[in-house]
Protein backbone atom coordinates (compact mmCIF):
# COMPACT_ATOMS: atom_id res chain seq x y z
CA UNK A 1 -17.12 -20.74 2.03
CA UNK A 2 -19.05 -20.24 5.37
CA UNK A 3 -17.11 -19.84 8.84
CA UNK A 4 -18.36 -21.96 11.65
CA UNK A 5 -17.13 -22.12 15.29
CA UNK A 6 -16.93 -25.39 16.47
CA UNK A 7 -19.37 -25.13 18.80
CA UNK A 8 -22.07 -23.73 16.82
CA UNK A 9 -21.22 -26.48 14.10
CA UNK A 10 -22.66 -29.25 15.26
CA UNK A 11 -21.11 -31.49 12.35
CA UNK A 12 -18.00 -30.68 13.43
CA UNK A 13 -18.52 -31.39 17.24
CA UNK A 14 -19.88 -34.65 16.92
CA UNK A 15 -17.07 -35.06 14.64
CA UNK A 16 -14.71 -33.97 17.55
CA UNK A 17 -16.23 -36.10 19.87
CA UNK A 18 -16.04 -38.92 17.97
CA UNK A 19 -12.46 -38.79 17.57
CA UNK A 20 -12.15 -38.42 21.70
CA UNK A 21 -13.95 -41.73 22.03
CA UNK A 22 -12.03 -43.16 19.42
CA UNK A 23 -15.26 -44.85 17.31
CA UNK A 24 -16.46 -44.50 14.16
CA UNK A 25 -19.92 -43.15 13.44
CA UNK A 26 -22.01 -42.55 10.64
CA UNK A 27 -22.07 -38.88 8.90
CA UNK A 28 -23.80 -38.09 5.34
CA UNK A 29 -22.23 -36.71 2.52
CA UNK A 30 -23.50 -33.25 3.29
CA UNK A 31 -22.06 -33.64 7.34
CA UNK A 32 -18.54 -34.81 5.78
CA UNK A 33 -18.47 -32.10 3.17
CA UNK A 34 -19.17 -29.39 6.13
CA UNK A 35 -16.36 -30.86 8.58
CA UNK A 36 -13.71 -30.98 5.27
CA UNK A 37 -14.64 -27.35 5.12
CA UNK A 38 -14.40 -26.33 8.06
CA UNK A 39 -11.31 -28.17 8.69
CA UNK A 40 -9.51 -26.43 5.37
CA UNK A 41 -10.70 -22.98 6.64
CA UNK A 42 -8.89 -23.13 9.73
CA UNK A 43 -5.90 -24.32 7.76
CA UNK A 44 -6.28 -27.68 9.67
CA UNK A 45 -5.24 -30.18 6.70
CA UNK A 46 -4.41 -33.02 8.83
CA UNK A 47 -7.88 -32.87 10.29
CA UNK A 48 -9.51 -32.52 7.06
CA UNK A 49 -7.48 -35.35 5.43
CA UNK A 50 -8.99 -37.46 8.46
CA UNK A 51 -12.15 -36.89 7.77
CA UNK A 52 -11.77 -37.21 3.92
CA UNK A 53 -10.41 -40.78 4.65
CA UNK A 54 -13.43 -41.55 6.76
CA UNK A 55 -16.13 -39.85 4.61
CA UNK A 56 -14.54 -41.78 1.20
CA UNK A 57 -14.49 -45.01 3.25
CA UNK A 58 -18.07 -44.22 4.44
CA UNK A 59 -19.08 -42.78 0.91
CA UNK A 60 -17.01 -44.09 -1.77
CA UNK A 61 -18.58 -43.02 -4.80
CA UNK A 62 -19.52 -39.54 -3.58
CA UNK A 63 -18.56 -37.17 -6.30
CA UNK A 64 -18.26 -34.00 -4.12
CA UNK A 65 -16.37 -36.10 -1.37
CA UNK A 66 -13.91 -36.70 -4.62
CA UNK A 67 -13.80 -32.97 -5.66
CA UNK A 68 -12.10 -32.11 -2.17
CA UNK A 69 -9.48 -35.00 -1.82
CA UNK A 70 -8.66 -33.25 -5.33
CA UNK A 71 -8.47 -29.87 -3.79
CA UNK A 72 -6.40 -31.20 -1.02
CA UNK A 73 -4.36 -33.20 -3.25
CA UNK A 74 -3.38 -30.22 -5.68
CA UNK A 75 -2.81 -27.51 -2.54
CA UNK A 76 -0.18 -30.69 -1.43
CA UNK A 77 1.27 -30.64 -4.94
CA UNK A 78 -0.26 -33.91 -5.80
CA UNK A 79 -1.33 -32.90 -9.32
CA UNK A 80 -0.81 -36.41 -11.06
CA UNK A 81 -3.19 -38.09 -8.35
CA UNK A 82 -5.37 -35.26 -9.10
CA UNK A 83 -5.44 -35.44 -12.53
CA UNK A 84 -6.37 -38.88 -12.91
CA UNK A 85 -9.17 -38.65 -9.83
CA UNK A 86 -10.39 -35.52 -12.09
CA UNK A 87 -10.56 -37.43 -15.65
CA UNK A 88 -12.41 -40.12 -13.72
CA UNK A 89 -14.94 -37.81 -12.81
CA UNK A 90 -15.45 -35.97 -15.61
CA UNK A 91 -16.53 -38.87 -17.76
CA UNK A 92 -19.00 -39.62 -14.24
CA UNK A 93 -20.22 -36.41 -14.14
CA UNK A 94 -19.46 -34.30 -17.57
CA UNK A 95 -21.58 -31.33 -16.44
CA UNK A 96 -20.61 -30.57 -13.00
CA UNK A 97 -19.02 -27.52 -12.96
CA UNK A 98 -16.65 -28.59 -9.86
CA UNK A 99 -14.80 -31.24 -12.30
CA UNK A 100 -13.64 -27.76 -14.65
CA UNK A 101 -12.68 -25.57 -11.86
CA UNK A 102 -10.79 -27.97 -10.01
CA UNK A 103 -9.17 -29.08 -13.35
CA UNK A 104 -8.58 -25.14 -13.76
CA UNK A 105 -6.85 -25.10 -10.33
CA UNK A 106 -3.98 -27.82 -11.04
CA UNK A 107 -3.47 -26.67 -14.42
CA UNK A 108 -3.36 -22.79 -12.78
CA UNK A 109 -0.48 -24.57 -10.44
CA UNK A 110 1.27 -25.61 -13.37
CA UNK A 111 1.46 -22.31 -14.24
CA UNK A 112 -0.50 -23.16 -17.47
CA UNK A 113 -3.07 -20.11 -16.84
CA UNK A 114 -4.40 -19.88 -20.06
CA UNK A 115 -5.88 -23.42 -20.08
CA UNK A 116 -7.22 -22.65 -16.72
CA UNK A 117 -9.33 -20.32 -18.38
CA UNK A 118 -10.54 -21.97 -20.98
CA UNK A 119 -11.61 -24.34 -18.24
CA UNK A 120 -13.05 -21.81 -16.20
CA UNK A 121 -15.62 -20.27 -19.04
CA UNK A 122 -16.29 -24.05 -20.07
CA UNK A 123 -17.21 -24.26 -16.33
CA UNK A 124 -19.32 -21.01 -16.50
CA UNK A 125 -22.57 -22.19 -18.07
CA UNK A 126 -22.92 -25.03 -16.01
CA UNK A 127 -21.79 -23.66 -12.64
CA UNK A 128 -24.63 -22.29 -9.95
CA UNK A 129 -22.19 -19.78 -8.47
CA UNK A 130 -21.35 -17.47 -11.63
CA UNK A 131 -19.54 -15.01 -8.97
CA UNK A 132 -17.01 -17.48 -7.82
CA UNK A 133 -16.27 -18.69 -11.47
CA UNK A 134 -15.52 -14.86 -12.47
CA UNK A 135 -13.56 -14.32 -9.52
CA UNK A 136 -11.33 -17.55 -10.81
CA UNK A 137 -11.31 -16.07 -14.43
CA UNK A 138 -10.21 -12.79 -13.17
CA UNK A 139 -7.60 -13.82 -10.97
CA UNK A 140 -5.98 -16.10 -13.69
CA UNK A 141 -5.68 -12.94 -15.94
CA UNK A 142 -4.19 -11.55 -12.98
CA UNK A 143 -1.64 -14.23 -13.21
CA UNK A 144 -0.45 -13.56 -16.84
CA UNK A 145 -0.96 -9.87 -16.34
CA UNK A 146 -3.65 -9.33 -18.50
CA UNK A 147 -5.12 -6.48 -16.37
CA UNK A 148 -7.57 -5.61 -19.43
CA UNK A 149 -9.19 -8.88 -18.98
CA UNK A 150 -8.98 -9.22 -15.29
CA UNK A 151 -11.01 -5.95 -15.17
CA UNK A 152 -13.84 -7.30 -17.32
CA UNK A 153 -14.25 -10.45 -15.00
CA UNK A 154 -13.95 -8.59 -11.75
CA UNK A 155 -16.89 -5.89 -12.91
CA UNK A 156 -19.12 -9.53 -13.61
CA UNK A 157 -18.38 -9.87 -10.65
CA UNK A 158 -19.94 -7.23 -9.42
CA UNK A 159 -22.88 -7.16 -11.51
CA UNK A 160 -23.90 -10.26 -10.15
CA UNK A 161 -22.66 -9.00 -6.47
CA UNK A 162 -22.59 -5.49 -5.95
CA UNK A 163 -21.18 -6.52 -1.94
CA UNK A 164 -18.16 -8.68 -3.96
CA UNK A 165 -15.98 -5.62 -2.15
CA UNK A 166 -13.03 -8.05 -2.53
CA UNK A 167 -13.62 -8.27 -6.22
CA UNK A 168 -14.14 -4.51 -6.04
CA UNK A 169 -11.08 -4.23 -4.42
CA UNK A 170 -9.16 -6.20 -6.72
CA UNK A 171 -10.96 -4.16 -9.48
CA UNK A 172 -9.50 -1.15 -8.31
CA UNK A 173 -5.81 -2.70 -8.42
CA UNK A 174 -6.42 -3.09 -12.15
CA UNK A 175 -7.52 0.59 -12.58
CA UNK A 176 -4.33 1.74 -10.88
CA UNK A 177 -1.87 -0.78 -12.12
CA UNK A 178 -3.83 0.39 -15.85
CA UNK A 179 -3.31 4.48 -14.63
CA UNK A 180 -6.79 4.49 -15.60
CA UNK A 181 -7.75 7.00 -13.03
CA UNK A 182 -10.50 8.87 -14.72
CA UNK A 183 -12.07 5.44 -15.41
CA UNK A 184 -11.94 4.39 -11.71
CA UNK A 185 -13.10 7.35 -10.86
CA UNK A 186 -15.95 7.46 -13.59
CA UNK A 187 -16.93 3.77 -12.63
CA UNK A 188 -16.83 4.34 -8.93
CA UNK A 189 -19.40 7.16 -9.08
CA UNK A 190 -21.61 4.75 -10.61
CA UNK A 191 -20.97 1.86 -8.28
CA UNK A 192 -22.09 4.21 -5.40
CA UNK A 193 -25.41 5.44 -7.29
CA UNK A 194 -26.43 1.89 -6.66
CA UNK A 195 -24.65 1.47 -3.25
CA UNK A 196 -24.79 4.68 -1.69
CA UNK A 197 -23.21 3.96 1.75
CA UNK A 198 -20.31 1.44 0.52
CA UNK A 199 -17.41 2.88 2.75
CA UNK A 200 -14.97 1.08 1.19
CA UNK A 201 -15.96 2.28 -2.61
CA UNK A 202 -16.31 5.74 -0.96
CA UNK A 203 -12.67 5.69 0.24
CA UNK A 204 -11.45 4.53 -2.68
CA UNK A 205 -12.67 6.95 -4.48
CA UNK A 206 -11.26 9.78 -2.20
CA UNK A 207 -7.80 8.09 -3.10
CA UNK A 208 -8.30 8.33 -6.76
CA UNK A 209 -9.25 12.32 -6.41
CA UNK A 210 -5.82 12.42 -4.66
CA UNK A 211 -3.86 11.15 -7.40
CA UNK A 212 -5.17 14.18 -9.34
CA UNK A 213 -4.27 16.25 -6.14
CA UNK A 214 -7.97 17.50 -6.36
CA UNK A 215 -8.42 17.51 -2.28
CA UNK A 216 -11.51 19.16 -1.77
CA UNK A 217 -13.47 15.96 -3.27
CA UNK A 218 -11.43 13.80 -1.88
CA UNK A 219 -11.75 15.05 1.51
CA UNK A 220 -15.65 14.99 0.26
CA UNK A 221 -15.53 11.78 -0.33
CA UNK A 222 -13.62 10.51 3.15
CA UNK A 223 -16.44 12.46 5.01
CA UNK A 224 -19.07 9.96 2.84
CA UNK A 225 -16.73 7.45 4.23
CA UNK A 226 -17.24 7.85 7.34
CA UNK A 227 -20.73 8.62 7.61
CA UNK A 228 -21.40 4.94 6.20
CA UNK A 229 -18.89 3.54 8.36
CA UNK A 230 -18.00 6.09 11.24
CA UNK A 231 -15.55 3.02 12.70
CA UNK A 232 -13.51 3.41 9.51
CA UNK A 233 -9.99 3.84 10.79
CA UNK A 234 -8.73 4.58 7.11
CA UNK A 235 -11.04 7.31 6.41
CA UNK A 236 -10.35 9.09 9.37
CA UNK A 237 -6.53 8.35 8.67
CA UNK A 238 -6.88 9.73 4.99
CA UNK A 239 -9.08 12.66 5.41
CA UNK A 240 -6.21 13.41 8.30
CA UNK A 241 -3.57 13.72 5.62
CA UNK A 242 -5.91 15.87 2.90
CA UNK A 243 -6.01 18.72 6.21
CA UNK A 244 -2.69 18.40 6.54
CA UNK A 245 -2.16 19.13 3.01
CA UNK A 246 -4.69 22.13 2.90
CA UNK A 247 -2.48 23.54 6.03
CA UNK A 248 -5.44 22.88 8.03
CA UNK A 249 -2.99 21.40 10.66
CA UNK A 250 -5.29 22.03 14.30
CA UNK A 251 -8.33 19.55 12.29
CA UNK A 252 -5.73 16.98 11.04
CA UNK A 253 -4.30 16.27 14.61
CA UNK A 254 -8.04 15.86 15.74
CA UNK A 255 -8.64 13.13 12.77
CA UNK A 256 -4.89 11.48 13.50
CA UNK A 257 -6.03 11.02 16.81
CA UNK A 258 -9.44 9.59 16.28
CA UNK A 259 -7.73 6.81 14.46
CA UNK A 260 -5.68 6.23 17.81
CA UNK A 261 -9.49 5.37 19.63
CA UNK A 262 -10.79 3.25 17.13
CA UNK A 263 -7.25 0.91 15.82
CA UNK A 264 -4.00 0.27 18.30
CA UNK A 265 -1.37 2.79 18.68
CA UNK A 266 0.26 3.57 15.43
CA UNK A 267 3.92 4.78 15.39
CA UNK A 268 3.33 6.74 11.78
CA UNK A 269 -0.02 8.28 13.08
CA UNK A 270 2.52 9.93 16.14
CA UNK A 271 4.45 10.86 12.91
CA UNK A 272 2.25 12.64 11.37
CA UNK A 273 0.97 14.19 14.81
CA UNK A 274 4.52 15.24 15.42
CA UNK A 275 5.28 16.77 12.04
CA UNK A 276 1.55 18.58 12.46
CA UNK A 277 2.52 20.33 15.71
CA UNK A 278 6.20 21.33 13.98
CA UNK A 279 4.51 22.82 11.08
CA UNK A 280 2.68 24.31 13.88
CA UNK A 281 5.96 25.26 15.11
CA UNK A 282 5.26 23.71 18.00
CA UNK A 283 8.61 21.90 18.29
CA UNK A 284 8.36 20.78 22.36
CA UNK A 285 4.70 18.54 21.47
CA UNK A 286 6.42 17.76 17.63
CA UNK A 287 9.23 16.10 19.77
CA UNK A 288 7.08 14.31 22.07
CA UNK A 289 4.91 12.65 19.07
CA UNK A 290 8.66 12.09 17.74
CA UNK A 291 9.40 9.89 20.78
CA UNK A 292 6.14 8.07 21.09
CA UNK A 293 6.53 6.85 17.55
CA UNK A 294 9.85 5.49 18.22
CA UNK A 295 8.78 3.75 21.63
CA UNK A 296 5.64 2.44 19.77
CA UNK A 297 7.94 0.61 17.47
CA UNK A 298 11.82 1.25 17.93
CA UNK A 299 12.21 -1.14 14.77
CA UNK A 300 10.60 1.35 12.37
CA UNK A 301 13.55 3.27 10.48
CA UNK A 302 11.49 6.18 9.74
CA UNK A 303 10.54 7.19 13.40
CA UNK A 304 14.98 7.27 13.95
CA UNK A 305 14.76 9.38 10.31
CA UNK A 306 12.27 12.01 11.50
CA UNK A 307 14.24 12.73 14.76
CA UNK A 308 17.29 12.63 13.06
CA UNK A 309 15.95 15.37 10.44
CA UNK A 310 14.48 17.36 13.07
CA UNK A 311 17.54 18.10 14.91
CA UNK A 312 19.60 18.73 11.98
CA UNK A 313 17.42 21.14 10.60
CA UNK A 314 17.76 22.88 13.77
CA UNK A 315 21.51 22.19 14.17
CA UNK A 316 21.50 19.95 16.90
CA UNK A 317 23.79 17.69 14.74
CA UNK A 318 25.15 15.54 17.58
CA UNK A 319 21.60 14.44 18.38
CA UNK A 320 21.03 14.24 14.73
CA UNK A 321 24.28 12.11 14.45
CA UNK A 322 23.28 9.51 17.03
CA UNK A 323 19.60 9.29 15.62
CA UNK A 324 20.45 8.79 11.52
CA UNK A 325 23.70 5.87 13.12
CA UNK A 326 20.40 4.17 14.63
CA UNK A 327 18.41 4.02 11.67
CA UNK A 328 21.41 3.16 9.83
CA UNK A 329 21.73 -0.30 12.15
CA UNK A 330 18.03 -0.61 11.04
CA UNK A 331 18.48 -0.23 7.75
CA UNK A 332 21.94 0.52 5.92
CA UNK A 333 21.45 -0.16 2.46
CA UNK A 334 19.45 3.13 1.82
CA UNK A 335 21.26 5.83 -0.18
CA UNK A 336 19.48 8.99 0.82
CA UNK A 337 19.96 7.62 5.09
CA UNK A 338 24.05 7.41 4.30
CA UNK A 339 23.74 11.03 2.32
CA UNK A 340 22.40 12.73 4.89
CA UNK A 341 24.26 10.51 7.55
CA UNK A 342 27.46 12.41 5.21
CA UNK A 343 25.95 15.88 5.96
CA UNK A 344 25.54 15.52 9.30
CA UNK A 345 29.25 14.59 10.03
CA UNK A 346 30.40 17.03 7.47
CA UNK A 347 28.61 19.77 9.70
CA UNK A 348 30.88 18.06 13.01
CA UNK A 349 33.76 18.74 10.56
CA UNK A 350 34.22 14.68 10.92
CA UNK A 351 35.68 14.66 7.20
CA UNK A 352 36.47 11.21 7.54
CA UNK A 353 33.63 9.52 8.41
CA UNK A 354 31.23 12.14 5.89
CA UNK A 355 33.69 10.77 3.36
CA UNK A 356 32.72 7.05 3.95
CA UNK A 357 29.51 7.90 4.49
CA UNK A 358 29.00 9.57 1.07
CA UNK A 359 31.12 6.60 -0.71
CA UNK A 360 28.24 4.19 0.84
CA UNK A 361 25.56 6.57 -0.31
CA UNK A 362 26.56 6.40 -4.05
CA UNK A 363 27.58 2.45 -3.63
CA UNK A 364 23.77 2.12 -2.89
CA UNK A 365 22.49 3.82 -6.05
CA UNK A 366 22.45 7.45 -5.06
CA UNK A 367 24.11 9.35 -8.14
CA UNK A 368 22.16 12.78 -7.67
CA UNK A 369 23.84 15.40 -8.77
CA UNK A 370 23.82 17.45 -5.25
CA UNK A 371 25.45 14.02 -3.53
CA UNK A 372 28.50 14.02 -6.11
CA UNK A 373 28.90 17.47 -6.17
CA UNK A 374 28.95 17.65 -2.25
CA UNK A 375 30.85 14.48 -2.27
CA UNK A 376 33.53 16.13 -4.64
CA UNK A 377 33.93 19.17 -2.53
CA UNK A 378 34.69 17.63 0.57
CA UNK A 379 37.50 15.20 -1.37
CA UNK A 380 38.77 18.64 -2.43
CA UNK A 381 38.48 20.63 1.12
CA UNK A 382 40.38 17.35 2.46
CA UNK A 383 42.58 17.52 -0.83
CA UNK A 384 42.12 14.10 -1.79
CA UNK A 385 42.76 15.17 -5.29
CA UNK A 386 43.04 11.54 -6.58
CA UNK A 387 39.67 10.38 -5.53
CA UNK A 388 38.15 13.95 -5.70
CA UNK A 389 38.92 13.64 -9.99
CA UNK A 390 38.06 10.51 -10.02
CA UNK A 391 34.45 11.14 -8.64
CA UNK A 392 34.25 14.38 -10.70
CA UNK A 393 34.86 13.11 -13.73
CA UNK A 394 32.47 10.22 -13.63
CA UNK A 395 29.67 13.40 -12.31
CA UNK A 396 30.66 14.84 -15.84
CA UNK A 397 30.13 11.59 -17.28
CA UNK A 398 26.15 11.53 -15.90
CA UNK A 399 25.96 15.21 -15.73
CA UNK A 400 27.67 16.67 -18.85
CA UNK A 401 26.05 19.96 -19.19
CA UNK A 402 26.43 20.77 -15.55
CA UNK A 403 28.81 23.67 -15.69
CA UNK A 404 30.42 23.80 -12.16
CA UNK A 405 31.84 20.01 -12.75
CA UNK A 406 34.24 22.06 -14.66
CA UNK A 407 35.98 23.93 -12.20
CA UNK A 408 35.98 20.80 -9.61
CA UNK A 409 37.68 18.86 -12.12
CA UNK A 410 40.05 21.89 -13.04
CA UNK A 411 40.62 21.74 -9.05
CA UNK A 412 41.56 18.46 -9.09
CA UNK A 413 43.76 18.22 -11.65
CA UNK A 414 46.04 20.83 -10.37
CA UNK A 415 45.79 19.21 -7.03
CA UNK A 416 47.19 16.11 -8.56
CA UNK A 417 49.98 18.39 -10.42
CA UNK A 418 48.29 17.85 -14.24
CA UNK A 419 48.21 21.78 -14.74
CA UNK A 420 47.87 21.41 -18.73
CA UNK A 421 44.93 19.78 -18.34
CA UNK A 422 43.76 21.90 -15.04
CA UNK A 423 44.12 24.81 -17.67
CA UNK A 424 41.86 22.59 -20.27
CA UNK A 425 38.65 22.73 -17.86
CA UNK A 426 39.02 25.99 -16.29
CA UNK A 427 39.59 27.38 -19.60
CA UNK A 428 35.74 25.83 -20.56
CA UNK A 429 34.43 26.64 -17.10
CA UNK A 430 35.39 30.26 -17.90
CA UNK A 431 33.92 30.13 -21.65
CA UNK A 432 30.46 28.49 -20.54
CA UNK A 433 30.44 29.32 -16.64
CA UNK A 434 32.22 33.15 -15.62
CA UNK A 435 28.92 33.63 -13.34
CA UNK A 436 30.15 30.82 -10.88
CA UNK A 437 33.64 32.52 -10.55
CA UNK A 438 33.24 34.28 -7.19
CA UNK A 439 31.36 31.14 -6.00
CA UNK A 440 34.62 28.65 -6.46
CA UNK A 441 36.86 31.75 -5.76
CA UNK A 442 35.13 32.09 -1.99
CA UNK A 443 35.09 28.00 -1.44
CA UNK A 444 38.68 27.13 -3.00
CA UNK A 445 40.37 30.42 -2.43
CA UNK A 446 43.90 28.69 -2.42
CA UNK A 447 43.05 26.93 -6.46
CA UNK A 448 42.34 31.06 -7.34
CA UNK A 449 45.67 32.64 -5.82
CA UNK A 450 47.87 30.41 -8.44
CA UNK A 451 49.55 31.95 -10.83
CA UNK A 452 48.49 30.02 -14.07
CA UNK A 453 44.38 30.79 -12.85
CA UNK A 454 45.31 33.99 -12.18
CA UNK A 455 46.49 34.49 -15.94
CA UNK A 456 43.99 32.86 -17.12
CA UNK A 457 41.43 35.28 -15.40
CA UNK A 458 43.47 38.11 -16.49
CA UNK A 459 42.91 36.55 -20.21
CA UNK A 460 38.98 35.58 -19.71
């Protein structure tokens, strides 16, 4: 559908200024079907129904006046109107391919997709516009997931179009929701032998050659984006990350920030600026691009994150502390931010609060082994025995061939007073474990100076 302004539509502005002056004048069929249009393109549906009231009143036997009070009747949900409007017309007009499509979109909102196909390819040899019937097949296999299908339609498409780039984009989402990526890739090299300088097809392809982790073609292929387009932010953004990848660190920052001139300021370009210059071990600029991602959008969790992590990893854990609590207010159903949220007050010996911390990590979904193993030991440095078993033995449960669950559950039970069945696990630790001995002797030294581990050492 083609975008006018108002005031180059001059249709539309006579339209306008009839409605000022509050008289009716006379429009053809071809003025009315160019104001409904417009109207429905700017998402003005009052307007549009307006003018559909005049034109029909003006023109009440035009069929294509018809076809868009159905179109406006089945985005409104009006589907019986629209069906009866639509059977009327079809025995008027039984070849006009607008009757079928239409048809196809109410039955498509009734969810019935595959008659809206059938419609659709009825539709096909007497529609002028094979693209936009494709496009409607394709989509509808969309709808019932028949990616196969909606693949074969979208590549018609193109055949007919080879500039259909939102066909070719929607193309591409069937390749990758297929994990066909030696077929995008195959067809994609083809689709630029005919258009050479297609930007989009070029970045595209530069993302499939990452999936494969083969970086040297894609960065190859960025570069041929940008030299057909050299505006394109996303090429500039994606050949950014390849050099970062190849360690080529001083080059990425100078892509990162070319992406700054051309789009607006981008809090997780500043991210990956920041984490360039710390790779660069440049922590004082790192920092700074830190910051400026955080001021460019303080609602982004992952700006907090990255501060967070860098100060913890260089043991600044008060600062990490008060950076992981803020993205925690941002976001605090996320397992891995209460983990490390747990680490970071374990390191300020805040037991308590690493405790609660961990409990919320595994209440979100995070069962990895490290988190209930760390999770364990801290219940047994705070000798919490009860909920230190308890914790332990469902780790055993998920993890039954890791060894060292063993001895924490042998640890528990004696801290809970059950020494037959202490002596049960550390007896098996022992049998399938001796190498982590010294390891649990060091952490638990207390567990190792009792007499009944002692003989059972002496024994083992």
């Amino acid at each position: 559908m083609q975008f006018f302004s108002e005031e180059e539509n001059y249709s539309v502005s006579k339209f306008e200024s009839m409605l000022q002056k509050n008289h009716i004048l006379f429009f053809d069929v071809d003025e009315f079907e160019e104001i409904i249009e417009y109207y429905l393109e700017l998402g003005k549906m009052s307007k549009a129904k307006h003018a559909l009231q005049i034109g029909l009143n003006q023109h009440p036997s035009a069929i294509s006046l018809k076809l868009l009070q159905v179109e406006v009747m089945i985005f409104e949900d009006e589907l019986q109107q629209a069906s009866v409007i639509l059977d009327e017309l079809e025995m008027i007009e039984p070849s006009n391919s607008e009757v079928y499509v239409q048809k196809a979109n109410l039955y498509s909102k009734l969810n019935q997709h595959e008659k809206a196909i059938d419609l659709l390819k009825y539709a096909l040899p007497l529609a002028d516009d094979l693209v936009d019937v494709y496009s409607l097949i394709a989509m509808e296999y969309l709808f019932i997931e028949n990616y196969q299908e909606a693949k074969k339609y979208f590549k018609k498409c193109l055949s007919e179009d080879i500039e259909d780039y939102m066909s070719l984009q929607q193309l591409l989402f069937c390749y990758d929701i297929l994990e066909e990526n030696d077929e995008a890739i195959a067809f994609l090299n083809a689709y630029l032998d005919k258009n050479p300088y297609c930007e989009v097809a070029w970045h595209y392809l530069g993302k499939q050659h990452l999936v494969k982790e083969e970086l040297n073609e894609a960065l190859r292929c960025f570069d041929f984006a940008i030299i057909s387009d050299d505006t394109f932010t996303g090429a500039y953004f994606e050949k950014a990350k390849v050099l970062e990848k190849l360690e080529n660190y001083q080059k990425a920052i100078e892509n990162y920030k070319i992406t700054l001139t051309l789009d607006d300021a981008s809090p997780l370009v500043y991210l990956h600026i920041g984490r360039c210059f710390e790779k660069m071990n440049d922590d004082v600029t790192a920092e700074q691009y830190y910051f400026k991602a955080v001021h460019e959008d303080p609602q982004l969790s992952k700006s907090w994150l990255t501060l967070a992590e860098f100060y913890y990893l260089r043991g600044n854990h008060s600062k990490a502390l008060n950076y992981i609590n803020k993205v925690l207010l941002l976001e605090d159903n996320n397992p891995y931010y209460w983990r490390r949220c747990a680490e970071i007050n374990f390191c300020l010996q805040d037991y308590e609060r690493a405790e609660y911390a961990f409990s919320q990590a595994v209440e979100f979904g995070d069962y990895s082994l490290n988190t209930l193993i760390n999770w364990t030991d801290l219940l047994l440095l705070n000798e919490n025995y009860v909920k230190a078993l308890s914790v332990a033995s469902d780790a055993m449960r998920i993890f039954p061939d890791e060894i060292t669950m063993f001895y924490r559950v042998s640890i528990a039970f004696a801290g809970v007073g059950n020494i037959s069945e202490s002596e049960h696990y550390l007896k098996i630790a022992f049998e399938k474990g001796r190498e982590w001995i010294a390891f649990f002797d060091k952490k638990f030294p207390t567990f190792f100076s009792l007499d009944f581990v002692k003989e059972i050492m002496k024994k083992n």
